[in-house]
C-alpha atoms as a PDB file:
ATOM      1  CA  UNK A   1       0.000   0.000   0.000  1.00  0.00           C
ATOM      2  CA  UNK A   2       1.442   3.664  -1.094  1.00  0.00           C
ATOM      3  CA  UNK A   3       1.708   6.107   1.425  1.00  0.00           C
ATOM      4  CA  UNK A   4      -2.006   7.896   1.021  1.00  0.00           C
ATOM      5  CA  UNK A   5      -0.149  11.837   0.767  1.00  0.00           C
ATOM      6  CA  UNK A   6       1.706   9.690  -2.204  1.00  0.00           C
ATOM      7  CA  UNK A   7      -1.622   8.989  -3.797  1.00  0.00           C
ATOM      8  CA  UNK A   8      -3.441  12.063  -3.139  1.00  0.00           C
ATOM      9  CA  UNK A   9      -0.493  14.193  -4.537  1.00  0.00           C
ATOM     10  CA  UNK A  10      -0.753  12.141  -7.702  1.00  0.00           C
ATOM     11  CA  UNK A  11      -4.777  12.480  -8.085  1.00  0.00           C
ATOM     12  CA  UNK A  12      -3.904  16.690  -7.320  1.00  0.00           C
ATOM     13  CA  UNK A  13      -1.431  16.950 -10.192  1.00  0.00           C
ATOM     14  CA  UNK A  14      -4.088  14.517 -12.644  1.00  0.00           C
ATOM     15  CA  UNK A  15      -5.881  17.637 -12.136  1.00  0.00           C
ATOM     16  CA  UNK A  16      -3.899  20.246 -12.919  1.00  0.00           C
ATOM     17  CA  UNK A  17      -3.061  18.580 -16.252  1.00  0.00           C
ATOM     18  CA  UNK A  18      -6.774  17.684 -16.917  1.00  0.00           C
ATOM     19  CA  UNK A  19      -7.166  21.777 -16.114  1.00  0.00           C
ATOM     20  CA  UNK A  20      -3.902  22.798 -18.137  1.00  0.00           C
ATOM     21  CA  UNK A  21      -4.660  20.487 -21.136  1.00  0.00           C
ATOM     22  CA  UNK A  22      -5.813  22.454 -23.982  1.00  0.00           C
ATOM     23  CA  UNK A  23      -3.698  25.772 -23.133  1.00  0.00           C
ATOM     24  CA  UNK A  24      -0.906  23.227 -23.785  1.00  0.00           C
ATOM     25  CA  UNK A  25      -1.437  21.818 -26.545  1.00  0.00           C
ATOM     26  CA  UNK A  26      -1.878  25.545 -28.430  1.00  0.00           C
ATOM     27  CA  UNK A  27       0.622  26.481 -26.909  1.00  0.00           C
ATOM     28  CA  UNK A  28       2.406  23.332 -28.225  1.00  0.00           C
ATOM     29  CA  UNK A  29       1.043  23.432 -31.718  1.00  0.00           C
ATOM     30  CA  UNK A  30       1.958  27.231 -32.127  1.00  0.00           C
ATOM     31  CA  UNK A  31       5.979  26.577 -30.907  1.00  0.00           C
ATOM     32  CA  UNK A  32       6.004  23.578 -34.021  1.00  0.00           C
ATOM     33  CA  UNK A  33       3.884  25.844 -36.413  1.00  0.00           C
ATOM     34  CA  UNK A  34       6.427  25.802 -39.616  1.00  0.00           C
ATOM     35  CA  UNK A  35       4.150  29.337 -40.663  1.00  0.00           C
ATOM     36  CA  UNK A  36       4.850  30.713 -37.174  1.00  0.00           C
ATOM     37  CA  UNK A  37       6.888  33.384 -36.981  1.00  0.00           C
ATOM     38  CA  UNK A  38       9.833  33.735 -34.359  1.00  0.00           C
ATOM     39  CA  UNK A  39       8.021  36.257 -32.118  1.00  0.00           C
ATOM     40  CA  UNK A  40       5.337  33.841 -31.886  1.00  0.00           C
ATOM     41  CA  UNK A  41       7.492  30.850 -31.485  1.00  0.00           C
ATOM     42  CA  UNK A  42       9.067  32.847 -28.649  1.00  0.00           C
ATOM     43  CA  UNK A  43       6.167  33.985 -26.907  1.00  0.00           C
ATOM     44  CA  UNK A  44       4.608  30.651 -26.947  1.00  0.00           C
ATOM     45  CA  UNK A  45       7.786  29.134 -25.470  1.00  0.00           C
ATOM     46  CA  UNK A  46       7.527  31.422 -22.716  1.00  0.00           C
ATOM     47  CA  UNK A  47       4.209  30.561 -22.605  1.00  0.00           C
ATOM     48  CA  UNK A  48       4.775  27.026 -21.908  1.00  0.00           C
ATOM     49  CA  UNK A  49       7.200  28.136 -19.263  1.00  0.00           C
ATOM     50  CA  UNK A  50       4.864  30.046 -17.376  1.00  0.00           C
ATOM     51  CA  UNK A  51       2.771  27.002 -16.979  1.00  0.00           C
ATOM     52  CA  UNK A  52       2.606  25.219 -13.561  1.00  0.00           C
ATOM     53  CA  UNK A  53       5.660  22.588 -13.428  1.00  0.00           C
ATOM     54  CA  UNK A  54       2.777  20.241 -12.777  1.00  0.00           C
ATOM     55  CA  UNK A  55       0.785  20.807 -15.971  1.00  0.00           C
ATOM     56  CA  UNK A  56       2.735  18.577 -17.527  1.00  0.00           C
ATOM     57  CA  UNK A  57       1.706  14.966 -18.414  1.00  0.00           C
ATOM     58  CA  UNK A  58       5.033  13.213 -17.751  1.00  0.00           C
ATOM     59  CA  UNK A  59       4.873  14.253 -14.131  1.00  0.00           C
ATOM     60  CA  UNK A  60       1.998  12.044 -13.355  1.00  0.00           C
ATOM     61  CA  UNK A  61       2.599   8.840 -12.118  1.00  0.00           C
ATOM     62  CA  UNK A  62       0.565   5.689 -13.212  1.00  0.00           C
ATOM     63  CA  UNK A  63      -0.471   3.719  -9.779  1.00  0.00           C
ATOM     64  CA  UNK A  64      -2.209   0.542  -8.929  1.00  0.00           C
ATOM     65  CA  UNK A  65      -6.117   1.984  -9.163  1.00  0.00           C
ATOM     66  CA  UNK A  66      -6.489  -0.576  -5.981  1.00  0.00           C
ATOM     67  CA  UNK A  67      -3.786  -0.158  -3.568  1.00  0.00           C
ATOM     68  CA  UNK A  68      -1.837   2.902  -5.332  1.00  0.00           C
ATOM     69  CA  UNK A  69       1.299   0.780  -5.837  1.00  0.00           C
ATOM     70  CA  UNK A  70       3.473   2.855  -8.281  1.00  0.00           C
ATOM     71  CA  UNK A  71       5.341   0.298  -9.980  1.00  0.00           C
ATOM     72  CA  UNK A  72       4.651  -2.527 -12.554  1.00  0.00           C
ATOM     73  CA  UNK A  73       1.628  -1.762 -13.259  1.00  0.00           C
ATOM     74  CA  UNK A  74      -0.051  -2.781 -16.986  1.00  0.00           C
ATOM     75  CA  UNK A  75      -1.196   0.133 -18.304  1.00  0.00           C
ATOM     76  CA  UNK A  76      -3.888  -1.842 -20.078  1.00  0.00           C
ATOM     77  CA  UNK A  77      -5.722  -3.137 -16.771  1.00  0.00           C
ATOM     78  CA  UNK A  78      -4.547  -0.468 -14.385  1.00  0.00           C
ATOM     79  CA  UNK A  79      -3.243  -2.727 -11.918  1.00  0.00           C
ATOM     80  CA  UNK A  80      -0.240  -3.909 -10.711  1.00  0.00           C
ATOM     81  CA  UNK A  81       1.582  -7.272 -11.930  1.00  0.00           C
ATOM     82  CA  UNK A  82       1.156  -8.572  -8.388  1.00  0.00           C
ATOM     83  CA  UNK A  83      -2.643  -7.746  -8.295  1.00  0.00           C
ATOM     84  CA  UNK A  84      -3.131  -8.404 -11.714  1.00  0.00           C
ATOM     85  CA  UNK A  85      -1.789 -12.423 -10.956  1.00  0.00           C
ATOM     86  CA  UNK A  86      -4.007 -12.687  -7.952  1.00  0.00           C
ATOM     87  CA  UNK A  87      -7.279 -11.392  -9.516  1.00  0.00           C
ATOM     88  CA  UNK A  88      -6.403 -13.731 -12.326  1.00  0.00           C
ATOM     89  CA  UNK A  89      -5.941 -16.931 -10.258  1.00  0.00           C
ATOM     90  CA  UNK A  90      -9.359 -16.166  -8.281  1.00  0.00           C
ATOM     91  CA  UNK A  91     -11.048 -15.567 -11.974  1.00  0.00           C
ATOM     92  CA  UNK A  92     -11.816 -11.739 -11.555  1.00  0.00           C
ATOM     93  CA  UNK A  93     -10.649 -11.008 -15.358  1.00  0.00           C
ATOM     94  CA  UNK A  94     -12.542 -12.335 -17.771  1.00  0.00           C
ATOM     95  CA  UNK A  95     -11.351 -13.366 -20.595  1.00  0.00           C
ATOM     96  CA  UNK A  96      -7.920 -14.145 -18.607  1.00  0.00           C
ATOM     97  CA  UNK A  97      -6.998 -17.732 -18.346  1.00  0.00           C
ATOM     98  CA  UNK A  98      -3.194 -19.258 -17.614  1.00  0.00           C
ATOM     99  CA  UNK A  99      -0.882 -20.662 -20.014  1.00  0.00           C
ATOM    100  CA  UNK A 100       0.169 -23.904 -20.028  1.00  0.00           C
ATOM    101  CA  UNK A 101       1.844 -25.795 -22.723  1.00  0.00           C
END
C-alpha cells in the first residue's frame, strides 16, 4: 500500500493537467507551427514556461487503481503485476486464463 499523501499528490497533479490540457497543446502546436513566426514561437515558449511545473503529463505517475502501488503496473488493466496475478488466479478477469503448454 502507497503512502495515502503519495496517492493524493498524484490524483492533485491529474488535475492540474486535466485543467492545463488544452492551453498546452496551443501552446504546443503554435511553438512547431512551420508558418509561425519567431516572435510567436518565442512567446509561446515562454508561454509554456509560465505554466505550472505540474501541468505537464510526464509528471503524473501511473499507480495501482487498488492499492496505489506505483510500480509494474499494466497500463492496459490499471493494476499492478502482483494484483493483476491474484485477480487472475481467483477468476476476476474475464477473458484471462493461464498458459500452459
Amino acid at each position: 500500500m502507497a503512502k495515502k499523501s503519495m496517492i493524493a499528490k498524484n490524483k492533485q497533479r491529474q488535475a492540474i493537467v486535466a485543467r492545463y490540457a488544452e492551453k498546452r497543446l496551443e501552446l504546443k502546436k503554435a511553438l512547431v507551427d512551420p508558418n509561425g513566426t519567431d516572435e510567436s514561437r518565442e512567446a509561446a515558449r515562454v508561454g509554456l514556461q509560465k505554466l505550472p511545473r505540474n501541468a505537464s503529463p510526464v509528471r503524473v505517475r501511473s499507480r495501482d487503481v487498488i492499492d496505489g502501488r506505483p510500480r509494474g503496473v499494466l497500463s492496459k488493466y490499471g493494476v499492478s503485476r502482483v494484483r493483476f496475478r491474484d485477480m487472475a488466479h481467483r477468476g476476476e478477469l474475464p477473458g484471462i486464463t493461464k498458459s500452459s503448454w
